[in-house]
C-alpha atoms as a PDB file:
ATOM      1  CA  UNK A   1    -210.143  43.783 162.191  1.00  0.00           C
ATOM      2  CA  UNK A   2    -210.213  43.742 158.403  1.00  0.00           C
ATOM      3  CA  UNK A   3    -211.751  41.016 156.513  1.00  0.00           C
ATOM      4  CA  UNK A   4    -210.841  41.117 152.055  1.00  0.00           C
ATOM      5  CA  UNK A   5    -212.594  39.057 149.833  1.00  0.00           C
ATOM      6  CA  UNK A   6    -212.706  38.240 146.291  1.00  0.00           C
ATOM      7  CA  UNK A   7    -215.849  38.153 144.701  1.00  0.00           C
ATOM      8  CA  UNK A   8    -216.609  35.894 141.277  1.00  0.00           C
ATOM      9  CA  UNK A   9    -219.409  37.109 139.420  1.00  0.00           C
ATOM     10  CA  UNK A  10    -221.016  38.800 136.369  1.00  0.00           C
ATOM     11  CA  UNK A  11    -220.113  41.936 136.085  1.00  0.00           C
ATOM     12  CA  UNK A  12    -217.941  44.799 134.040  1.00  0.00           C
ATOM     13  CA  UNK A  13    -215.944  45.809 136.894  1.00  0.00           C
ATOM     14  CA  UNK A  14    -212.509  44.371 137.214  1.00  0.00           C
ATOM     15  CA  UNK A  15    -211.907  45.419 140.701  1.00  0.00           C
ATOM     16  CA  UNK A  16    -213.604  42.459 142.460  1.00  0.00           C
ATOM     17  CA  UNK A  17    -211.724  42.582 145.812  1.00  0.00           C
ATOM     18  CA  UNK A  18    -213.709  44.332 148.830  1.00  0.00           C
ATOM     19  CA  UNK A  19    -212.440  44.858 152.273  1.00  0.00           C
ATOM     20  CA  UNK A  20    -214.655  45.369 155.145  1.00  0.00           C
ATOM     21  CA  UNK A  21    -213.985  46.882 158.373  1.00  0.00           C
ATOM     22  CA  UNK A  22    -215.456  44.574 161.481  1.00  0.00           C
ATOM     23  CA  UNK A  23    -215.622  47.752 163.482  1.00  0.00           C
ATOM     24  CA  UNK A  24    -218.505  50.140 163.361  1.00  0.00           C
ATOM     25  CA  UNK A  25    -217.762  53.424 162.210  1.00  0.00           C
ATOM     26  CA  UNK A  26    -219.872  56.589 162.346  1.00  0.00           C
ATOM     27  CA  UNK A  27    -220.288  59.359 159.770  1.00  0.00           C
ATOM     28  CA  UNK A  28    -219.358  62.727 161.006  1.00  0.00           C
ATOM     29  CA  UNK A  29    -221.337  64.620 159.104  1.00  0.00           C
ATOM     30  CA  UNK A  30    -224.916  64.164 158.127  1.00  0.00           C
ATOM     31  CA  UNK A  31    -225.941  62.995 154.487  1.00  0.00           C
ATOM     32  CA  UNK A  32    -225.828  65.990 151.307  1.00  0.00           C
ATOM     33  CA  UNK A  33    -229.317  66.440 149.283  1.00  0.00           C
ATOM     34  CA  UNK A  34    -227.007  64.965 146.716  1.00  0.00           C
ATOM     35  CA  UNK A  35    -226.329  61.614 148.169  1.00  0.00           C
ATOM     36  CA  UNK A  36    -229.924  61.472 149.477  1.00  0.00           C
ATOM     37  CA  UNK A  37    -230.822  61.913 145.645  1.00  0.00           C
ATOM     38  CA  UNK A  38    -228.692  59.554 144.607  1.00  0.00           C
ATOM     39  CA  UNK A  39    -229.667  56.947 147.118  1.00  0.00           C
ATOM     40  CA  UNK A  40    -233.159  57.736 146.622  1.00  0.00           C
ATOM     41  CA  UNK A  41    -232.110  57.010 142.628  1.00  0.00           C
ATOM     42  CA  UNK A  42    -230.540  53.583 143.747  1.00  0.00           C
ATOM     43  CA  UNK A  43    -233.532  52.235 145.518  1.00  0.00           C
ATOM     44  CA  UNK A  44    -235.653  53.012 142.837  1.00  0.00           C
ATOM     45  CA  UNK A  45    -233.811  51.820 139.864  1.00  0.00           C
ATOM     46  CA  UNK A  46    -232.953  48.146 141.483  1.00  0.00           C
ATOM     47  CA  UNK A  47    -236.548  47.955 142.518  1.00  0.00           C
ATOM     48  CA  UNK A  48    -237.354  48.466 139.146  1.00  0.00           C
ATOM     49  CA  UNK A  49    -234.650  45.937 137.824  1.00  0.00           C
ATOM     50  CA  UNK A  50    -235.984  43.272 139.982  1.00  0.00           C
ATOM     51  CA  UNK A  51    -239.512  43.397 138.417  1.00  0.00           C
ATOM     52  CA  UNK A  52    -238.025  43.980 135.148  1.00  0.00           C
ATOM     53  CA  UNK A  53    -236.213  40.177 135.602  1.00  0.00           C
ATOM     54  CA  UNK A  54    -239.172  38.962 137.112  1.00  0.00           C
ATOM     55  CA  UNK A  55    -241.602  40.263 134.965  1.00  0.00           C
ATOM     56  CA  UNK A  56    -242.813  37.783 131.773  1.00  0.00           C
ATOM     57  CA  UNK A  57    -244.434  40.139 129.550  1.00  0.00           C
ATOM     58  CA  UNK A  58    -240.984  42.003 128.959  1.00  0.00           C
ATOM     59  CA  UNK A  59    -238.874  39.361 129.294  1.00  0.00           C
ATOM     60  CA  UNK A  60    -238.649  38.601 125.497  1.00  0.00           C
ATOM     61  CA  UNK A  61    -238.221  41.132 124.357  1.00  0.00           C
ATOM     62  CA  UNK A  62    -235.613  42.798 126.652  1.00  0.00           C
ATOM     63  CA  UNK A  63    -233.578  39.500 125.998  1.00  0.00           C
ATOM     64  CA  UNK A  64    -233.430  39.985 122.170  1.00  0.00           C
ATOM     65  CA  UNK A  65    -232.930  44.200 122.692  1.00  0.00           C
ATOM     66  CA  UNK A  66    -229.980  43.231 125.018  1.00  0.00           C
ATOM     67  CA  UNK A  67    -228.635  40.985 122.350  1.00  0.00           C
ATOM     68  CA  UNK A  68    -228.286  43.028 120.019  1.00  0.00           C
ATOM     69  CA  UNK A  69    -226.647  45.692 121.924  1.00  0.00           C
ATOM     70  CA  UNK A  70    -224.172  43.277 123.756  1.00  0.00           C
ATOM     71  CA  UNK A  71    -221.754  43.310 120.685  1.00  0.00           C
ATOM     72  CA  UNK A  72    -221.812  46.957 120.111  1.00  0.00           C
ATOM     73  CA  UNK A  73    -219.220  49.263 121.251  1.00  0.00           C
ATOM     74  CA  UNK A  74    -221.155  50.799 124.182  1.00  0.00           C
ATOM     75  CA  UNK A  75    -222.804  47.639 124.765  1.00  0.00           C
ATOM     76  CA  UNK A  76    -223.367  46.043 127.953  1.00  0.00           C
ATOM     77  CA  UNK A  77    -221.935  42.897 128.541  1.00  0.00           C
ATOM     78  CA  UNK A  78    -224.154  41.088 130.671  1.00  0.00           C
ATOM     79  CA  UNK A  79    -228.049  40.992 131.079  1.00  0.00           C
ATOM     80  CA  UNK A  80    -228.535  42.764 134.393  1.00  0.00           C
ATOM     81  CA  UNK A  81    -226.499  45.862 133.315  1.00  0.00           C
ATOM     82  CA  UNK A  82    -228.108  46.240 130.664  1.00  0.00           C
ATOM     83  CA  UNK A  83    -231.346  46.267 132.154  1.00  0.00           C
ATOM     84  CA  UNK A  84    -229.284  48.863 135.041  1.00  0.00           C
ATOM     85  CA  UNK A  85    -229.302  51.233 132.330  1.00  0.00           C
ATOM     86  CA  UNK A  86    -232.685  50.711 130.802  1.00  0.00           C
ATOM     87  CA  UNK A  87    -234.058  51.203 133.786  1.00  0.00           C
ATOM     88  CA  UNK A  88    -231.830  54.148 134.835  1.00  0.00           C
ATOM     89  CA  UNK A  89    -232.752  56.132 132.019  1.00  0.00           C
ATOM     90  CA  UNK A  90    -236.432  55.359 132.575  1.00  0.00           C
ATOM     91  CA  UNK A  91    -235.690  56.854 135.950  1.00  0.00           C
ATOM     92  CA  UNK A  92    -233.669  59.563 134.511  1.00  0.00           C
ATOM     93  CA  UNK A  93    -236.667  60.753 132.138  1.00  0.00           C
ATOM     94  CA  UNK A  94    -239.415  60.777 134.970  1.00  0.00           C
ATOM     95  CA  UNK A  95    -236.802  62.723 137.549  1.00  0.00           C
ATOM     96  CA  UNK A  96    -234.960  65.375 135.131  1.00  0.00           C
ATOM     97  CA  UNK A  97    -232.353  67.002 137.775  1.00  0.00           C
ATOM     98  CA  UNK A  98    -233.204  70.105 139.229  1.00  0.00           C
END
């Protein structure tokens, strides 16, 4: 059984549909060092974006950094992905790739 939605929200992808698959389906073969890296990247950086939001002594002044960036060409448009790509470059500079 498939199941498509269409999701409404802030965000700078235009593909908002998803389809999900009521069946469970298993991988057939186990996970790279990549993906486990880049998982492992995931976790981190929305950890770090949920105490970034939550956090009032950088509130502020992430607020005023992401409005001045919102207008510029390479800009992000809304307040959480710009704080996905603060905090991914944080991330970045702590864990240079191997």
């Amino acid at each position: 059984m498939l199941l498509g939605t269409h999701r409404v929200a802030a965000t700078e992808n235009p593909n908002c549909n998803r389809l999900y698959l009521r069946k469970q389906t298993k991988r057939s073969t186990p996970l790279t060092a990549n993906e486990n890296r880049v998982r492992a990247r995931f976790t981190a950086v929305a950890a770090a974006v949920k105490a970034r939001m939550n956090s009032l002594s950088t509130i502020s002044s992430d607020q005023a950094a992401f409005a001045a960036q919102k207008d510029l060409a390479d800009g992000r448009t809304t307040f959480k992905a710009y704080l996905w790509k603060v905090c991914g470059e944080e991330y970045d500079a702590q864990h240079p790739q191997s």
